[in-house]
C-alpha atoms as a PDB file:
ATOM      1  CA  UNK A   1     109.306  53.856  72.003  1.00  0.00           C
ATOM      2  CA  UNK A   2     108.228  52.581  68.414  1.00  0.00           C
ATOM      3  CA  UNK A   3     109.587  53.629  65.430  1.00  0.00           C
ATOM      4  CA  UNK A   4     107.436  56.556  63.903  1.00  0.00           C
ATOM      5  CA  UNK A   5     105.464  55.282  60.568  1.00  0.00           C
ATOM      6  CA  UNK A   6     106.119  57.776  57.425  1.00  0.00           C
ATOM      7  CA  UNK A   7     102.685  59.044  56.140  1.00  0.00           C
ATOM      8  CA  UNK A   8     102.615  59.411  52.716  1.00  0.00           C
ATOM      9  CA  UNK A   9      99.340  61.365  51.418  1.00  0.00           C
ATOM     10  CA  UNK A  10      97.126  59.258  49.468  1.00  0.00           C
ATOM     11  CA  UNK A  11      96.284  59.414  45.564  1.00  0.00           C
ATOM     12  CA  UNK A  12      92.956  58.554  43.948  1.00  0.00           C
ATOM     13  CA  UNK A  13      92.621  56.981  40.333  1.00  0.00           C
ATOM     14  CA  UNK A  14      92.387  60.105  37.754  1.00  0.00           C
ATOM     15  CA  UNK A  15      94.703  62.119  39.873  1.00  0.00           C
ATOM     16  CA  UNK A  16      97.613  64.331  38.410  1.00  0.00           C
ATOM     17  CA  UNK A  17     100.801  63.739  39.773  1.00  0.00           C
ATOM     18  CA  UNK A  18     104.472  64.630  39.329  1.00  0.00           C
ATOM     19  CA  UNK A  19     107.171  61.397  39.181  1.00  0.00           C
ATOM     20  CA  UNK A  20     110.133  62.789  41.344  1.00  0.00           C
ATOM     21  CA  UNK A  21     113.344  61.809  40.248  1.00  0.00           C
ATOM     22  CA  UNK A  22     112.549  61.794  36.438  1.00  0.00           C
ATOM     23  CA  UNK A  23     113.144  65.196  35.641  1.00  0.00           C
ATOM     24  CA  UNK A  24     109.784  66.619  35.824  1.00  0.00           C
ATOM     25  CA  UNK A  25     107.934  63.534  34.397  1.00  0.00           C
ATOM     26  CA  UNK A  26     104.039  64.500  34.864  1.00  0.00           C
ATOM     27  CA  UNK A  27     101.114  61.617  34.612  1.00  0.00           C
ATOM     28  CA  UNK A  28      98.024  60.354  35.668  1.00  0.00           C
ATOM     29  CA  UNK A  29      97.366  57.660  38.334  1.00  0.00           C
ATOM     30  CA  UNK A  30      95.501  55.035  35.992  1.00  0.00           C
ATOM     31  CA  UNK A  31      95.379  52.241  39.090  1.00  0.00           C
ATOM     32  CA  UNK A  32      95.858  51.388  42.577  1.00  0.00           C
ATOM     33  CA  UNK A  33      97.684  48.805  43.011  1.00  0.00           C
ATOM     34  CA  UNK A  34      97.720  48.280  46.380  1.00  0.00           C
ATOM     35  CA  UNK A  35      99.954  47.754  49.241  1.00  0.00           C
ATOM     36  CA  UNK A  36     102.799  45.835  47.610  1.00  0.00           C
ATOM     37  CA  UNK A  37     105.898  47.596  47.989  1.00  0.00           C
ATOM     38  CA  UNK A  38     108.694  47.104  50.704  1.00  0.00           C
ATOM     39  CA  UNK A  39     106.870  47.273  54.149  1.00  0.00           C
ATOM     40  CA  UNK A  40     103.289  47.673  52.361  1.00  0.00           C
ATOM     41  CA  UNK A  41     103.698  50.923  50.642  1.00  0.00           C
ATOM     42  CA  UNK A  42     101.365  51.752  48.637  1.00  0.00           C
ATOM     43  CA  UNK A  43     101.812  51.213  44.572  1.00  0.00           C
ATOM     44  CA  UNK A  44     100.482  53.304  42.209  1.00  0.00           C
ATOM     45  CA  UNK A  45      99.983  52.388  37.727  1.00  0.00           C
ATOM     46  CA  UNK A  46     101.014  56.315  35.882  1.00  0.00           C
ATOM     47  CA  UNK A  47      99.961  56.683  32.096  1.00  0.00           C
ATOM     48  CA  UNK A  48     102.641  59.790  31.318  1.00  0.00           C
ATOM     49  CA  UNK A  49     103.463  60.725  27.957  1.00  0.00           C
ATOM     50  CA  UNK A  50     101.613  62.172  24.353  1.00  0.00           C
ATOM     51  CA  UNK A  51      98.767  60.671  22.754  1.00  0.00           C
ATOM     52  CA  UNK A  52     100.682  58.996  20.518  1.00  0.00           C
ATOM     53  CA  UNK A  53     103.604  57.225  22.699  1.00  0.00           C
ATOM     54  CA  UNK A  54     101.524  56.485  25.872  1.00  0.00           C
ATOM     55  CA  UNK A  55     103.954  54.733  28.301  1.00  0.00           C
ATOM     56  CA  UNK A  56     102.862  53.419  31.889  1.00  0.00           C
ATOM     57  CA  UNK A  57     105.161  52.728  34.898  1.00  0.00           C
ATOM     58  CA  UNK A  58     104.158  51.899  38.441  1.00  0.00           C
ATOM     59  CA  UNK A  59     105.237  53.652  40.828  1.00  0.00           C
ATOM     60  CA  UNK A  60     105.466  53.773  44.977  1.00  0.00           C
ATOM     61  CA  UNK A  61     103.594  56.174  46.943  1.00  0.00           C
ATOM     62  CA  UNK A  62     106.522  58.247  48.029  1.00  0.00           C
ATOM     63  CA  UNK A  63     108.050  58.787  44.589  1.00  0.00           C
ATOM     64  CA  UNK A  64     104.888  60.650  43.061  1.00  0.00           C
ATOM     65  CA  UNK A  65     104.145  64.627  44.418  1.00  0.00           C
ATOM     66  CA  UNK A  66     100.589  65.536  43.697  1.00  0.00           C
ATOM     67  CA  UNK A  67      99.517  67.968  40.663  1.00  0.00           C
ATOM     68  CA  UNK A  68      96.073  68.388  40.907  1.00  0.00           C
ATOM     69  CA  UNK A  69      92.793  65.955  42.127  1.00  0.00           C
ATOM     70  CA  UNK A  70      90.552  64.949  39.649  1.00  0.00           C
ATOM     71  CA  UNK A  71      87.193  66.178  41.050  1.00  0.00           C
ATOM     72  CA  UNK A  72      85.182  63.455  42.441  1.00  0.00           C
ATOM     73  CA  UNK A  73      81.608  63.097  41.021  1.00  0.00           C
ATOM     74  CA  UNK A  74      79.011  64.007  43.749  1.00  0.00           C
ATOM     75  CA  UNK A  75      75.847  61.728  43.699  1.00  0.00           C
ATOM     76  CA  UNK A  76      72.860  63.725  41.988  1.00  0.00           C
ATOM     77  CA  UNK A  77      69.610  63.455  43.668  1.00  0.00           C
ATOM     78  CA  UNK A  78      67.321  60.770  41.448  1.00  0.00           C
ATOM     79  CA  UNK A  79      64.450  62.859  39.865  1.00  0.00           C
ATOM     80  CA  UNK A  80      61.151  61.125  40.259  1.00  0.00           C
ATOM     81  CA  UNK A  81      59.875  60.765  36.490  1.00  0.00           C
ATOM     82  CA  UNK A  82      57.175  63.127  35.420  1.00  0.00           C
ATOM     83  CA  UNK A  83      54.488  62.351  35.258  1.00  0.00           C
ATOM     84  CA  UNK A  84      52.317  62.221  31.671  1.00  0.00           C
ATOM     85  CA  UNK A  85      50.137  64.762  30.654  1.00  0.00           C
ATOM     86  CA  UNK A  86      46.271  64.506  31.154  1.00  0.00           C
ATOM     87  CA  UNK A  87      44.380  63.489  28.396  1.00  0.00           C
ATOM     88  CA  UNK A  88      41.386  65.174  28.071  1.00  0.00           C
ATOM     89  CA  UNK A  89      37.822  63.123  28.101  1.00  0.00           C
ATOM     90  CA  UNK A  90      36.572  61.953  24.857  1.00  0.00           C
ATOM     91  CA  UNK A  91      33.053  62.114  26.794  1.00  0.00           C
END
């Protein structure tokens, strides 16, 4: 019987997360990085701190606990542009 794969949930760029391990350290997922950790995890770029000491780490898949999504923008429909106002005849 193969060994069962751990599934780790997936994080989008923009998302809020939680860093375990760091005593409560809460960020942002700034990039994917891909599948480059041991055995292809996933790895993840985190902008944590205040404005004005920004500090990013990255960051495997496992070790980050989602805080909130960040919304993803739903494609408006294109409105057709209006069109211009009848001149009246200069008959």
């Amino acid at each position: 019987m193969p060994a069962a794969k751990k599934v780790y949930p997936t994080f989008n760029h923009g998302d809020f997360v939680t860093i375990l391990h760091t005593n409560g350290l809460k960020g942002k997922i700034i990039a994917l990085r891909g599948p480059l950790g041991p055995g292809g995890a996933a790895v993840y770029g985190v902008r944590f701190g205040c404005k004005s000491h920004r500090r990013y780490v990255e960051v495997l898949g496992d070790q980050l606990v989602l805080r909130a999504r960040t919304p993803r923008a739903t494609p408006q429909p294109v409105a057709s542009p209006a069109s211009p106002p009848s001149r009246p005849d200069a008959g």
